[in-house]
Protein backbone atom coordinates (compact mmCIF):
# COMPACT_ATOMS: atom_id res chain seq x y z
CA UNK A 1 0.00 0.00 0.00
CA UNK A 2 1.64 3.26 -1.07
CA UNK A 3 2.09 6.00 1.29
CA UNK A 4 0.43 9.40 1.23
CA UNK A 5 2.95 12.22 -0.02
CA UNK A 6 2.11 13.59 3.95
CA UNK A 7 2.33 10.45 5.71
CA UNK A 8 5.93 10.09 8.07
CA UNK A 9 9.16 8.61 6.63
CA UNK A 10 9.57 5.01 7.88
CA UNK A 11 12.72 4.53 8.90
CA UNK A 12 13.77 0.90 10.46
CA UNK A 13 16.69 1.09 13.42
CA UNK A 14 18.80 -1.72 13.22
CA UNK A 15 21.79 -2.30 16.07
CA UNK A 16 23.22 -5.06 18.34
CA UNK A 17 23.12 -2.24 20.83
CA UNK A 18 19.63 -1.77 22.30
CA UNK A 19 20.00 1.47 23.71
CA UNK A 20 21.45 3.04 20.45
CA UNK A 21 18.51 1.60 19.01
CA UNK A 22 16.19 3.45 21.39
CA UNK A 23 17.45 6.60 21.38
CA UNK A 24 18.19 6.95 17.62
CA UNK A 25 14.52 5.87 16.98
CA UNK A 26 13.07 8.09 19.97
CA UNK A 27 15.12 11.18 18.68
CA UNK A 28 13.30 10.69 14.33
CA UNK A 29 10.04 10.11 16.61
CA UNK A 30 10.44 13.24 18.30
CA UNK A 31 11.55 14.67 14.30
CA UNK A 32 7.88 13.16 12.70
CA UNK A 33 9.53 10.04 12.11
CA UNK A 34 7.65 6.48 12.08
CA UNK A 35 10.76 4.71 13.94
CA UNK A 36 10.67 0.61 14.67
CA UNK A 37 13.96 -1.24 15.71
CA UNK A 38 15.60 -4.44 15.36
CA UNK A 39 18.20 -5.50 17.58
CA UNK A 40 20.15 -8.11 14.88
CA UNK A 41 20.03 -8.56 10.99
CA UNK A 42 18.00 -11.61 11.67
CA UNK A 43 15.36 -9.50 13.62
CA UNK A 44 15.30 -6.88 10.94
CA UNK A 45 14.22 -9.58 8.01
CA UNK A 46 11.42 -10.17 10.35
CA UNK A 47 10.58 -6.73 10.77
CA UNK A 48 10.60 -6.13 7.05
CA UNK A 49 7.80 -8.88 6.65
CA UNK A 50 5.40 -6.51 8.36
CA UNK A 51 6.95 -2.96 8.54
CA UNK A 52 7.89 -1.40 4.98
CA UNK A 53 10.53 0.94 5.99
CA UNK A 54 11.14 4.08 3.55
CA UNK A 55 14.92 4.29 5.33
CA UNK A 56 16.68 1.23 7.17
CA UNK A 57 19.85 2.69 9.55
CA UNK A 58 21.97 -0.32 9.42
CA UNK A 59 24.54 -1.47 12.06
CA UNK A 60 27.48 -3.82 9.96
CA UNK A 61 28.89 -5.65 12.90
CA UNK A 62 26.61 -7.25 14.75
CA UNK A 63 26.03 -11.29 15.43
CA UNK A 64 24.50 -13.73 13.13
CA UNK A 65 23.61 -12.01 10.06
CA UNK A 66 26.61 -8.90 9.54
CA UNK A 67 24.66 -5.89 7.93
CA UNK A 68 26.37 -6.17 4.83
CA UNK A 69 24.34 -9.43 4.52
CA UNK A 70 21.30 -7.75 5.78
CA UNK A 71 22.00 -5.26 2.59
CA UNK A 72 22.26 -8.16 0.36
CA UNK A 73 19.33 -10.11 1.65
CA UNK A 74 17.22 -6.53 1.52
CA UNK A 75 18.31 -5.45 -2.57
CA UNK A 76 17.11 -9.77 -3.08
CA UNK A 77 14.13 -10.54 -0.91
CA UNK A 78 12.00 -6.71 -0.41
CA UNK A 79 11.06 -3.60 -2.07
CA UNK A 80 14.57 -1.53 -1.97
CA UNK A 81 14.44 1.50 0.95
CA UNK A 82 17.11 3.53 1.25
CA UNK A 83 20.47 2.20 3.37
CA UNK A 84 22.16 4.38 5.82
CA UNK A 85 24.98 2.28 7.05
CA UNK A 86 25.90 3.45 10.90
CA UNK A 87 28.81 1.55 12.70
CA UNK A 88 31.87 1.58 14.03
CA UNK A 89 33.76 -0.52 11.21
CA UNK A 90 36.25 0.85 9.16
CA UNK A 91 34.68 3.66 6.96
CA UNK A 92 37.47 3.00 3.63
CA UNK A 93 36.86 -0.72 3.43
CA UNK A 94 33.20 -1.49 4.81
CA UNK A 95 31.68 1.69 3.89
CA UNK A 96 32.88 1.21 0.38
CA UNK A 97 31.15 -2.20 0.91
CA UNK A 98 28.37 -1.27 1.61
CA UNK A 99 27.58 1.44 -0.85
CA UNK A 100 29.20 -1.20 -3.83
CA UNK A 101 25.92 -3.44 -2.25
CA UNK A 102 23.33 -0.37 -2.45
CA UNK A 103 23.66 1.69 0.60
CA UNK A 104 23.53 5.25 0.07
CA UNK A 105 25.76 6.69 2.97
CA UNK A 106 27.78 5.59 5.21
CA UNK A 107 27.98 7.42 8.92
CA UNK A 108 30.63 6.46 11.36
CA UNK A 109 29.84 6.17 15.26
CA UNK A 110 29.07 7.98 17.37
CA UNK A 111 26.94 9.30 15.14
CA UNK A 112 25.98 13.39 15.51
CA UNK A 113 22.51 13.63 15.27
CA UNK A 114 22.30 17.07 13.48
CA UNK A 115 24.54 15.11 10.45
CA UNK A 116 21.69 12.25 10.76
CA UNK A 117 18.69 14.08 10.28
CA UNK A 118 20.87 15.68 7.42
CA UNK A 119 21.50 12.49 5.48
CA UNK A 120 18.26 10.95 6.09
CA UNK A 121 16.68 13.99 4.52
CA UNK A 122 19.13 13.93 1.88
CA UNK A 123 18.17 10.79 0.65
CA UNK A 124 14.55 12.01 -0.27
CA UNK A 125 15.69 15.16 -1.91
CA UNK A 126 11.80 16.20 -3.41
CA UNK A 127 10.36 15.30 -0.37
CA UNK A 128 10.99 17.28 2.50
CA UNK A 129 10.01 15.69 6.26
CA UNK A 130 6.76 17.92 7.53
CA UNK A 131 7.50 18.98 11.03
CA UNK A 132 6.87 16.67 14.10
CA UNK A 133 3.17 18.63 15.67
């Protein structure tokens, strides 16, 4: 079901870390953001069965499934959202990765949340968020 051109941005969280997960996704709440998390890759292809994110944030290491497997499982098995890949990994090598698999940016932690909301917008470049009420 498409979205209206009003509706919120749905962005998926997606970290081994639960508390990142919570505050990343209260913080795009608090912005006007529809925010769900998943605390592994294998959680997040479970989420995606019955949550169509616009924008998945997208931890690399993390157990079980890495996120650059998440990324390839995501451009195979579900309608293509965007990729923001946040983590701690190397930036050259994995963030090169990960873009090379369809990720559209690549943000190293700690992440500054001005320079998030900046990069999630810039990924819908027509479509500017409407302002939380």
């Amino acid at each position: 079901m498409a979205q209206s051109p009003t509706a919120p941005k749905r962005v998926l969280v997606v970290d081994d870390e639960p508390k990142f997960c919570q505050v990343v996704a209260e913080f795009l709440r608090r912005r006007g953001y529809e925010a769900v998390t998943a605390e592994s890759g294998t959680q997040a292809i479970l989420q995606l069965e019955r949550f169509t994110p616009d924008v998945v944030l997208l931890d690399i290491r993390m157990p079980g499934l890495s996120g650059l497997e998440v990324i390839k499982l995501l451009r195979a098995r579900f309608l293509a959202p965007r990729i923001i890949v946040i983590s701690a990994a190397d930036p050259d090598q994995t963030g090169r990765e990960a873009i090379q698999l369809g990720a559209q940016a690549f943000m190293c932690k700690p992440i500054d949340f001005t320079q998030l909301e900046q990069v999630i917008s810039g990924v819908f470049p027509s479509t500017p968020q409407a302002s939380p009420s």
